[in-house]
PDB file of N, CA and C in Angstrom:
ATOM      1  N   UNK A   1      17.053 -12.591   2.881  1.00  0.00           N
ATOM      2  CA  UNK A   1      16.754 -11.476   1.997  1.00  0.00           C
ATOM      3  C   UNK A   1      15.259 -11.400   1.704  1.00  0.00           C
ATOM      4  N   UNK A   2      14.894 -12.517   1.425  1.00  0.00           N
ATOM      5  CA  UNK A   2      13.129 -12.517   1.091  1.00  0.00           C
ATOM      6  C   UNK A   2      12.304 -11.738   2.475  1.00  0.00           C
ATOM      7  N   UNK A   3      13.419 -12.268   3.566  1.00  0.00           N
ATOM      8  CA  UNK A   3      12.166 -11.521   4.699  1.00  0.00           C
ATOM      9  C   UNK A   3      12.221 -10.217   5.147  1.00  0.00           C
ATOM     10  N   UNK A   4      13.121  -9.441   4.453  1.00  0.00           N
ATOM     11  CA  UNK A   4      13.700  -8.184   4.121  1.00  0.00           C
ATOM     12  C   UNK A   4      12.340  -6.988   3.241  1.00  0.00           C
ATOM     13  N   UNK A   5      12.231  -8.435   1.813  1.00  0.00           N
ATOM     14  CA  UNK A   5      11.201  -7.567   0.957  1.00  0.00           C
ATOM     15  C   UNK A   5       9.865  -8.035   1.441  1.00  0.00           C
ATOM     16  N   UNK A   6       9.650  -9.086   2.401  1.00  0.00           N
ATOM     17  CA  UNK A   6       8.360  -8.526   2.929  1.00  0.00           C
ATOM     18  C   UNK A   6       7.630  -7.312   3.897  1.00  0.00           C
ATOM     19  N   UNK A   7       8.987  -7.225   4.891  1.00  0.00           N
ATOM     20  CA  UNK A   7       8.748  -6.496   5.535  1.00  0.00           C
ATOM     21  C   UNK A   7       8.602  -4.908   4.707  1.00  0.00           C
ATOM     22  N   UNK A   8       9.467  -4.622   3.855  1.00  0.00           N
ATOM     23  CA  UNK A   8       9.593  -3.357   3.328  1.00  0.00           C
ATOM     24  C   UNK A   8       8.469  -2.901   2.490  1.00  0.00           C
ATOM     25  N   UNK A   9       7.809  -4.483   1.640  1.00  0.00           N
ATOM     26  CA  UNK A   9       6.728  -4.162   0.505  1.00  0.00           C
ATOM     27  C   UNK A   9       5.473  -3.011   0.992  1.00  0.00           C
ATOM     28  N   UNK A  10       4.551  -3.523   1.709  1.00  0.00           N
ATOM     29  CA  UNK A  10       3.734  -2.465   2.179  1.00  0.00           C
ATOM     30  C   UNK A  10       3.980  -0.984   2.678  1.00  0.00           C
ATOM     31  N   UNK A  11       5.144  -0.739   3.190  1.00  0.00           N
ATOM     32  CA  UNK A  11       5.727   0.468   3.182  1.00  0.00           C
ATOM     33  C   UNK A  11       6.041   0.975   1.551  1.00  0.00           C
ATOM     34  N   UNK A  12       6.810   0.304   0.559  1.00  0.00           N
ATOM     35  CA  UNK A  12       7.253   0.678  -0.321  1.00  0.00           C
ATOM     36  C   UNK A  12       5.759   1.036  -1.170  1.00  0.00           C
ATOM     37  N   UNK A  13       4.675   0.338  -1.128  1.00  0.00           N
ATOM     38  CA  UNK A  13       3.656   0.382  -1.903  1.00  0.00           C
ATOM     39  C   UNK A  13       2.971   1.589  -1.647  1.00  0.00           C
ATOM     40  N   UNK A  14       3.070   1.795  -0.261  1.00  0.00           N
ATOM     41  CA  UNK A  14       2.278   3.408   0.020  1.00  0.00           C
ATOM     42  C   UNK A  14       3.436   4.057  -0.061  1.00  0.00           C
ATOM     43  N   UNK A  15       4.394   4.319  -0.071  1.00  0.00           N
ATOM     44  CA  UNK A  15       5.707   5.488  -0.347  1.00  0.00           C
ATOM     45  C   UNK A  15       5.503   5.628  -2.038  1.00  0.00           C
ATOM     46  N   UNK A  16       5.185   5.051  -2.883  1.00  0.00           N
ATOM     47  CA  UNK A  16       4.553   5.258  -4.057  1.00  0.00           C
ATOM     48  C   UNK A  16       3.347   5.864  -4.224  1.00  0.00           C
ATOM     49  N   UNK A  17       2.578   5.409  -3.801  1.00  0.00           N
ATOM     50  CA  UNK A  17       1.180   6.247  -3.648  1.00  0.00           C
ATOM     51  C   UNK A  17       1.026   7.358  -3.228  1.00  0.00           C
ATOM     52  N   UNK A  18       1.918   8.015  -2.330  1.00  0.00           N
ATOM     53  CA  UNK A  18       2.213   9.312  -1.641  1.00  0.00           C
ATOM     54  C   UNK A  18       2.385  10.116  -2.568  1.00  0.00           C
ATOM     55  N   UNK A  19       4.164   9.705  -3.260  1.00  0.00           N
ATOM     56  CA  UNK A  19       4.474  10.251  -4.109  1.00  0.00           C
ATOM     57  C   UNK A  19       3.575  10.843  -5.605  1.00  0.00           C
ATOM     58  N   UNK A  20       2.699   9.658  -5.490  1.00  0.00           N
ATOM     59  CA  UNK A  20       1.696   9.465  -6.948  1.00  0.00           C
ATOM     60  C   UNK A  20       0.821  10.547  -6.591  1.00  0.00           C
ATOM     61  N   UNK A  21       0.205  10.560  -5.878  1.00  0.00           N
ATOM     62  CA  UNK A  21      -0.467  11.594  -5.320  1.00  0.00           C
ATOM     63  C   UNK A  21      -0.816  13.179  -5.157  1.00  0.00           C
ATOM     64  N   UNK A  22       0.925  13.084  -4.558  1.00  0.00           N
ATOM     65  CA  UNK A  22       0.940  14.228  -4.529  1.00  0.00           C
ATOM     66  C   UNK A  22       1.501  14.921  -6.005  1.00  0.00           C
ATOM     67  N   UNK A  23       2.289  14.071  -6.463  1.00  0.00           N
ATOM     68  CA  UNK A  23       2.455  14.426  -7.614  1.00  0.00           C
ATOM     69  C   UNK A  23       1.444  14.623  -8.798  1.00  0.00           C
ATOM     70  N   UNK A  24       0.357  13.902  -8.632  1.00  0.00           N
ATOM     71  CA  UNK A  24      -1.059  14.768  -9.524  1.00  0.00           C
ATOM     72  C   UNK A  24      -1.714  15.959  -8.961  1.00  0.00           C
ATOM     73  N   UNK A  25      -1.787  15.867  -7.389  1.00  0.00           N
ATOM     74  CA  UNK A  25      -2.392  17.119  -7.316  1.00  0.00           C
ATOM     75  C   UNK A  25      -1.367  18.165  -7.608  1.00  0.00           C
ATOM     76  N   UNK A  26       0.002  18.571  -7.510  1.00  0.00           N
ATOM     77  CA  UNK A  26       0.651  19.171  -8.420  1.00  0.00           C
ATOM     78  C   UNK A  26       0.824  19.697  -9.848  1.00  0.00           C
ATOM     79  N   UNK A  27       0.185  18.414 -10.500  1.00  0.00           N
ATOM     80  CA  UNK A  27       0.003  18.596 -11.933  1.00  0.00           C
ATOM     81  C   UNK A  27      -1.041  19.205 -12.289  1.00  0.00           C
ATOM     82  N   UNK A  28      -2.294  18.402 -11.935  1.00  0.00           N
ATOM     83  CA  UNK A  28      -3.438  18.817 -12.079  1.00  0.00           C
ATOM     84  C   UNK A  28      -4.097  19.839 -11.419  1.00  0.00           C
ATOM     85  N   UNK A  29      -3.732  19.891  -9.718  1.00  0.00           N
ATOM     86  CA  UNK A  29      -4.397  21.006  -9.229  1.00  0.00           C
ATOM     87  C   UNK A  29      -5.600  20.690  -8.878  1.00  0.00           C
ATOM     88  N   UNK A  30      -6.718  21.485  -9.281  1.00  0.00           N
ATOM     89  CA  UNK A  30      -8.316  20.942  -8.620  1.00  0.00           C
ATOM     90  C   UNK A  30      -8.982  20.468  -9.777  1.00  0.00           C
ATOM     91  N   UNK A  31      -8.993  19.676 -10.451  1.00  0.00           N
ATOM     92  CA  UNK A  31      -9.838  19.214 -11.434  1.00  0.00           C
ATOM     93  C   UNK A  31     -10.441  17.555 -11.456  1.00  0.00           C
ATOM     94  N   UNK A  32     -11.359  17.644 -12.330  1.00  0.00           N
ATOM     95  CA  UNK A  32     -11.586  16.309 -12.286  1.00  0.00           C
ATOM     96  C   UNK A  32     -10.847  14.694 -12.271  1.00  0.00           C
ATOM     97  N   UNK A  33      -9.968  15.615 -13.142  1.00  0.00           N
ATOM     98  CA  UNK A  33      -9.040  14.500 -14.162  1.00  0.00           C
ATOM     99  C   UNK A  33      -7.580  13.991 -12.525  1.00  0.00           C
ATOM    100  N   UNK A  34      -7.579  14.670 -11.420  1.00  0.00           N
ATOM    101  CA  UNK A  34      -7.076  14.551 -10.190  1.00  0.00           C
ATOM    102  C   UNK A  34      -7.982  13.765  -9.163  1.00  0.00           C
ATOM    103  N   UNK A  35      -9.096  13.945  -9.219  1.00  0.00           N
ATOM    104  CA  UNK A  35      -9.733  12.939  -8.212  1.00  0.00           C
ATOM    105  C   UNK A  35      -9.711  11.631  -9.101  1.00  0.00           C
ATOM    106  N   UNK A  36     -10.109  11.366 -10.343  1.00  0.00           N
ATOM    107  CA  UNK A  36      -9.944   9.949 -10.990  1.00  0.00           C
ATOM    108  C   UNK A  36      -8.827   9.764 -10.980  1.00  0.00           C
ATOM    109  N   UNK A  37      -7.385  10.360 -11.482  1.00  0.00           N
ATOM    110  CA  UNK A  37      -6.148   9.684 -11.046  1.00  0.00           C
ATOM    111  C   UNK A  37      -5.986   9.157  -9.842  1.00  0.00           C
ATOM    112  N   UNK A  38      -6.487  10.328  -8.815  1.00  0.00           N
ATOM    113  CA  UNK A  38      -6.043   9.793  -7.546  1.00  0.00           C
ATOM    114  C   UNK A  38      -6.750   8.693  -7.051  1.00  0.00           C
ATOM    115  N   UNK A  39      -8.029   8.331  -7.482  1.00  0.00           N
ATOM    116  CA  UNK A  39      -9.035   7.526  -7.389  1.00  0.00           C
ATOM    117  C   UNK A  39      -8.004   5.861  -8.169  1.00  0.00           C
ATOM    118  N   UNK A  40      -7.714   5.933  -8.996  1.00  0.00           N
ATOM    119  CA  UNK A  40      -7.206   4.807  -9.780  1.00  0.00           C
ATOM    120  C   UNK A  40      -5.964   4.357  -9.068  1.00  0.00           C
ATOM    121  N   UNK A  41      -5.137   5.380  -9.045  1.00  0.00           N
ATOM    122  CA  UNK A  41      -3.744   5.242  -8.267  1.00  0.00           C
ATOM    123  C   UNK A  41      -3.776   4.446  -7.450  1.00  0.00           C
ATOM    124  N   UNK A  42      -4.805   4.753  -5.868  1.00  0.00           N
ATOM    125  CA  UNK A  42      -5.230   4.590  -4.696  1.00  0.00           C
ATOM    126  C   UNK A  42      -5.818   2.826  -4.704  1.00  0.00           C
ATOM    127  N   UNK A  43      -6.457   2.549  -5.958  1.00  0.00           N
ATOM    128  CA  UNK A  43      -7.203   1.333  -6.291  1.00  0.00           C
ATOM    129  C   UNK A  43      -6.155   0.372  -6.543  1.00  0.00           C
ATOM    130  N   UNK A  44      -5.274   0.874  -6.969  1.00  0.00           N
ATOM    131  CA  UNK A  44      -4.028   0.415  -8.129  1.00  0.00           C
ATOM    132  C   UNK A  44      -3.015  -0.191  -6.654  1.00  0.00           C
ATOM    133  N   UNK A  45      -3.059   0.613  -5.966  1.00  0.00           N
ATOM    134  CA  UNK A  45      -2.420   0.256  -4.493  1.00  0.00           C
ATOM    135  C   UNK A  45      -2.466  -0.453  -3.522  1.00  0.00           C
ATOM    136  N   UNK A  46      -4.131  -0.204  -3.346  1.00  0.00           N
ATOM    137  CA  UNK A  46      -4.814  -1.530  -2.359  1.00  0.00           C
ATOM    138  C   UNK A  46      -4.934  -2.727  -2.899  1.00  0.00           C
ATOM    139  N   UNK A  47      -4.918  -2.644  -4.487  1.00  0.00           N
ATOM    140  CA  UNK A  47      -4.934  -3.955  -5.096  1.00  0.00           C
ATOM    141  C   UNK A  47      -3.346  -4.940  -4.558  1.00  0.00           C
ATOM    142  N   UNK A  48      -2.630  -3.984  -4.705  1.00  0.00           N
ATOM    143  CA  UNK A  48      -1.518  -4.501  -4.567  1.00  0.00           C
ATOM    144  C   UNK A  48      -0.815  -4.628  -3.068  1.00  0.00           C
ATOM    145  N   UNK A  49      -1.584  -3.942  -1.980  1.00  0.00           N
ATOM    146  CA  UNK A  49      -1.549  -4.625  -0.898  1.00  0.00           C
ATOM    147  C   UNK A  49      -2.316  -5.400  -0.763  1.00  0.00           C
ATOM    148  N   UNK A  50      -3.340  -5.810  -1.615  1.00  0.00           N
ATOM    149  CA  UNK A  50      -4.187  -7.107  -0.852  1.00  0.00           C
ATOM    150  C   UNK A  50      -3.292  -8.391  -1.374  1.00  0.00           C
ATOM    151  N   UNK A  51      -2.772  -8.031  -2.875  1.00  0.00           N
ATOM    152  CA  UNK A  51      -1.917  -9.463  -3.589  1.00  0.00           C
ATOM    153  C   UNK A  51      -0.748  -9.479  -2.273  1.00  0.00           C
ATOM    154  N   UNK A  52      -0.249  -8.382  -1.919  1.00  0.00           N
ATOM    155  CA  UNK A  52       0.906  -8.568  -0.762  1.00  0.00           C
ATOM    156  C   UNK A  52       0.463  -9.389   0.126  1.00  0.00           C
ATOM    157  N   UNK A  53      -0.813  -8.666   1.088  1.00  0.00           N
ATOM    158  CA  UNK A  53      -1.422  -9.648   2.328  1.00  0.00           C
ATOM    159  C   UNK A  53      -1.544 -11.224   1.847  1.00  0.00           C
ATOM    160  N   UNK A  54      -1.993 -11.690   0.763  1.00  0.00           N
ATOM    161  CA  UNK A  54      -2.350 -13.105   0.402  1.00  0.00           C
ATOM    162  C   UNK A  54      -1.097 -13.517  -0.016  1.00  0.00           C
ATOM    163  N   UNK A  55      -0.376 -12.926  -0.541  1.00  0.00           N
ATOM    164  CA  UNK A  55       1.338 -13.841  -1.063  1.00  0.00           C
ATOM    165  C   UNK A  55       1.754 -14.271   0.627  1.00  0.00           C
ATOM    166  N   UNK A  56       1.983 -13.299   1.399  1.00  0.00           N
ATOM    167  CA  UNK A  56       2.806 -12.886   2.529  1.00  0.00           C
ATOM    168  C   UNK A  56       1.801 -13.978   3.094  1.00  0.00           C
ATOM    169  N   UNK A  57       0.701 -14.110   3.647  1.00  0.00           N
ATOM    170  CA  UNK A  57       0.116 -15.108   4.218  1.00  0.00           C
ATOM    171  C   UNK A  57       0.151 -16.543   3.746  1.00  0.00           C
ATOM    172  N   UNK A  58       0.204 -17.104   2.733  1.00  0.00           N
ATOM    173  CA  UNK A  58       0.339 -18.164   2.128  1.00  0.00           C
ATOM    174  C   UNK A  58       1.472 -18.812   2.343  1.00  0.00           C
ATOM    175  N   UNK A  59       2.532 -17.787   2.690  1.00  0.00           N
ATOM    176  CA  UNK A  59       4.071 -18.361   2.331  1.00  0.00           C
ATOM    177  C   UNK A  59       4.506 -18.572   4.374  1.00  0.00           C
ATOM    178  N   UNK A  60       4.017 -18.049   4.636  1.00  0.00           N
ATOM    179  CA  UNK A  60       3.721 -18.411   5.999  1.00  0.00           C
ATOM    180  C   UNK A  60       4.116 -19.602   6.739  1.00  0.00           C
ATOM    181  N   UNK A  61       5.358 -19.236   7.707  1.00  0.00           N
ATOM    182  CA  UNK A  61       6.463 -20.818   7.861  1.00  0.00           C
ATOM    183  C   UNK A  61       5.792 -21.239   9.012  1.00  0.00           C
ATOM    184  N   UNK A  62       5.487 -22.473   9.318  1.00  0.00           N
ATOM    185  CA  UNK A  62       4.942 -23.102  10.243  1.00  0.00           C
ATOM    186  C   UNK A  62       5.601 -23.177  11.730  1.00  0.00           C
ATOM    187  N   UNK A  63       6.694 -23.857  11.667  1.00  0.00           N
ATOM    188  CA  UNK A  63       7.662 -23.717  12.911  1.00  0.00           C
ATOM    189  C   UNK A  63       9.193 -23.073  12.447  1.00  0.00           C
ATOM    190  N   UNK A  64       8.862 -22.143  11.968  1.00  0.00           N
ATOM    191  CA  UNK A  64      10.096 -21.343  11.464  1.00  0.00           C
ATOM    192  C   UNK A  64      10.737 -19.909  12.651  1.00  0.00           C
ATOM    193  N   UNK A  65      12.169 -20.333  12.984  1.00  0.00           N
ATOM    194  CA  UNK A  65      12.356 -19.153  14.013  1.00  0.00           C
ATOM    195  C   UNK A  65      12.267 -17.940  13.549  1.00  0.00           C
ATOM    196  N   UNK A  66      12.146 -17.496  12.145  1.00  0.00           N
ATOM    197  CA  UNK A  66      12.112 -16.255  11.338  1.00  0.00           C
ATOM    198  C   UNK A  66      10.115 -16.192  11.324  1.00  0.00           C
ATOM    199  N   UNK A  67       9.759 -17.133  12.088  1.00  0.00           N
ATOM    200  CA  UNK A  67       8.074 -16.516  11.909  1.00  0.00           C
ATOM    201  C   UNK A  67       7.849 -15.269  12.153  1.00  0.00           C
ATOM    202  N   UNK A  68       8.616 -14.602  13.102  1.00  0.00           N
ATOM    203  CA  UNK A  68       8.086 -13.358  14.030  1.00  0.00           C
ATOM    204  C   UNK A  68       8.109 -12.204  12.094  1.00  0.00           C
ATOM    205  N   UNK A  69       8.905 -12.356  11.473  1.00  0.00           N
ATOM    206  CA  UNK A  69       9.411 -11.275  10.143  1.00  0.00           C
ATOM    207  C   UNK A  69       7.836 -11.564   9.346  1.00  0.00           C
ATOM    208  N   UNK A  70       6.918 -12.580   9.179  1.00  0.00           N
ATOM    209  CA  UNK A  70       5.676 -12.882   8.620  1.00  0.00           C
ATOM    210  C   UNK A  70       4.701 -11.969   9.373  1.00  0.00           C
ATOM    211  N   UNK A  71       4.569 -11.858  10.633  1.00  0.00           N
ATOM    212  CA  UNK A  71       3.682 -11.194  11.514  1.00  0.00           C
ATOM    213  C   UNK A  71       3.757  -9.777  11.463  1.00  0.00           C
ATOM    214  N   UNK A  72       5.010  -9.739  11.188  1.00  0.00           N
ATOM    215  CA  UNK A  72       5.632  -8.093  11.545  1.00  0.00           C
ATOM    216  C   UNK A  72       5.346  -7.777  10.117  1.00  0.00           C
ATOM    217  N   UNK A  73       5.484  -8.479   8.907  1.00  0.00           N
ATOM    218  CA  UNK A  73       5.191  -8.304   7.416  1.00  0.00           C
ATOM    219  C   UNK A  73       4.047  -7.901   7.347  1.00  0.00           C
ATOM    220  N   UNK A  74       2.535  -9.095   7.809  1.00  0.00           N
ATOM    221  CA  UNK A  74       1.252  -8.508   8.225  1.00  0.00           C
ATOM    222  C   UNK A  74       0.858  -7.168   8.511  1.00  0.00           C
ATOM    223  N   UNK A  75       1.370  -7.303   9.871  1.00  0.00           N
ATOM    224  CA  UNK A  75       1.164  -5.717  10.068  1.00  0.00           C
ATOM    225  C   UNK A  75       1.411  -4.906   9.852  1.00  0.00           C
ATOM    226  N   UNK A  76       2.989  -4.467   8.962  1.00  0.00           N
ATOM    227  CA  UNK A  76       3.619  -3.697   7.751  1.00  0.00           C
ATOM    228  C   UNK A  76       2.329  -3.253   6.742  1.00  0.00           C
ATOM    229  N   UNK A  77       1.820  -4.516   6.609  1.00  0.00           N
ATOM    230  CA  UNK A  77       0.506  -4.465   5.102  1.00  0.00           C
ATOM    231  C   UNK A  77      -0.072  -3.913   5.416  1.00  0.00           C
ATOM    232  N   UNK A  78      -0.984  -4.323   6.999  1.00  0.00           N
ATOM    233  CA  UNK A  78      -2.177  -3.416   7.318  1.00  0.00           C
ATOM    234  C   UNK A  78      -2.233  -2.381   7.540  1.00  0.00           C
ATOM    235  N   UNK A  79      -1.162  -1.941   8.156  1.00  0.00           N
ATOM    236  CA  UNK A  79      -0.915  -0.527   8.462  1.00  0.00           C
ATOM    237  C   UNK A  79      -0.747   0.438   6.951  1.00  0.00           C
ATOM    238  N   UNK A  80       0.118   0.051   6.170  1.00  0.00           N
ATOM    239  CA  UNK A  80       0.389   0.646   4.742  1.00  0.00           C
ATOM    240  C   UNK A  80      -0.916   0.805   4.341  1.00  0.00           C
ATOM    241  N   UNK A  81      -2.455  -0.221   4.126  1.00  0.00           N
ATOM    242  CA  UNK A  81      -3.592  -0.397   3.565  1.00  0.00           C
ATOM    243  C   UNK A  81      -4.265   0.450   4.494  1.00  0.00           C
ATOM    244  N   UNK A  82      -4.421   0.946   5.571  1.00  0.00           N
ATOM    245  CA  UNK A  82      -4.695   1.650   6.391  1.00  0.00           C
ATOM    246  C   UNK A  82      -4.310   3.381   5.819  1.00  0.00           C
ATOM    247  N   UNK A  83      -3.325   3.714   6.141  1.00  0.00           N
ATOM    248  CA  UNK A  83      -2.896   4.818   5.033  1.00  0.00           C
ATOM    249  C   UNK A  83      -2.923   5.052   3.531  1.00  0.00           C
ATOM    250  N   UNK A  84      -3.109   4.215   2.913  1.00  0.00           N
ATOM    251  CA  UNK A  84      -3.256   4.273   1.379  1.00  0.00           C
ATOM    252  C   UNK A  84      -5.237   4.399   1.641  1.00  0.00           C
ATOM    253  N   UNK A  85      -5.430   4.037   2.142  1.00  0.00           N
ATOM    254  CA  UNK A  85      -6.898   4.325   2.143  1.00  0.00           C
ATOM    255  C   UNK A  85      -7.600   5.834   2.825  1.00  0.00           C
ATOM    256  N   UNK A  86      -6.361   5.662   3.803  1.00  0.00           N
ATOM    257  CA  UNK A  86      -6.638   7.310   4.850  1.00  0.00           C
ATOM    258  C   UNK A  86      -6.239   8.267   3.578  1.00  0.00           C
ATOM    259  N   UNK A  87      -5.044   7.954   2.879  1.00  0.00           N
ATOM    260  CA  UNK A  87      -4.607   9.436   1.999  1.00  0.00           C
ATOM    261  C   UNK A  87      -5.715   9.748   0.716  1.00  0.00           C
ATOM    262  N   UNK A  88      -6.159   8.419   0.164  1.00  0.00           N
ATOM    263  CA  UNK A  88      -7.328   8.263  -0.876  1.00  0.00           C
ATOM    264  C   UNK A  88      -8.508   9.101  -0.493  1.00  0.00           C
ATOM    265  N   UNK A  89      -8.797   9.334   0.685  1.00  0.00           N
ATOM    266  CA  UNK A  89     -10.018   9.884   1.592  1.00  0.00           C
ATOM    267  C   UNK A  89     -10.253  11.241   0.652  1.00  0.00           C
ATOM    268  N   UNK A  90      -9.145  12.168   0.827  1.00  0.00           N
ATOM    269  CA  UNK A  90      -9.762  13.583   0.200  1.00  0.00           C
ATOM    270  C   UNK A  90     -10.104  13.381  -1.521  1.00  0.00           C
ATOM    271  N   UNK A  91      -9.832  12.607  -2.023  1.00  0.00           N
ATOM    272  CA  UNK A  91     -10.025  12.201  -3.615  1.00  0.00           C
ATOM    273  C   UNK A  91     -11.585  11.770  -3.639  1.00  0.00           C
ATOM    274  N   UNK A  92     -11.917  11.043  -2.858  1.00  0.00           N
ATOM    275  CA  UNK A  92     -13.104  10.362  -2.759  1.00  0.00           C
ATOM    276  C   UNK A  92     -14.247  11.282  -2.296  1.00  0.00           C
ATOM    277  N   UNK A  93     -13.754  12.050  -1.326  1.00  0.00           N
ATOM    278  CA  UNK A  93     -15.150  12.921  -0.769  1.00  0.00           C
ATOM    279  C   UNK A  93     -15.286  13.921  -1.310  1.00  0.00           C
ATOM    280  N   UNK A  94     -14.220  14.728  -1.663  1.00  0.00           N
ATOM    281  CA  UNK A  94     -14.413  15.880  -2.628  1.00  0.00           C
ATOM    282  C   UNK A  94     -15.066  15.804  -4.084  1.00  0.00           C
TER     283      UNK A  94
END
């Protein structure tokens, strides 16, 4: 089960951020008070894929036949931190 919520965490963390997202520019529309949400949100996210990448790496089984679910977890993260940073993009430059 644990290697279940690693794999899923980084997906689940940007499927929040999406939602967060889009759901302020909805609210807010074009204003200031939307690029700092989205700005915080976005911060609020990568923070929490980086605590993911360092939990998920630490716990890291040495000769474990379930290693391949750690690697595949990794790259779950990077990829999620990859998009949470790509969707942050229009908040930041605008």
């Amino acid at each position: 089960m644990r290697g279940w919520t690693f794999l899923l965490a980084g997906p689940i963390v940007w499927t929040v951020q999406f939602f967060a997202l889009y759901g302020i520019a909805s609210i807010f529309l074009t204003s200031t008070t939307t690029r700092v949400l989205a700005g915080l949100v976005s911060l609020a996210c990568l923070a929490a894929i980086a605590w993911l990448f360092v939990h998920v790496r630490r716990s890291q089984p040495v000769d474990d036949p379930d290693a391949w679910m750690h690697r595949v977890s990794l790259l779950g993260i990077g990829v999620s931190a990859v998009a949470v940073f790509w969707q942050s993009l229009p908040a930041l430059i605008a």
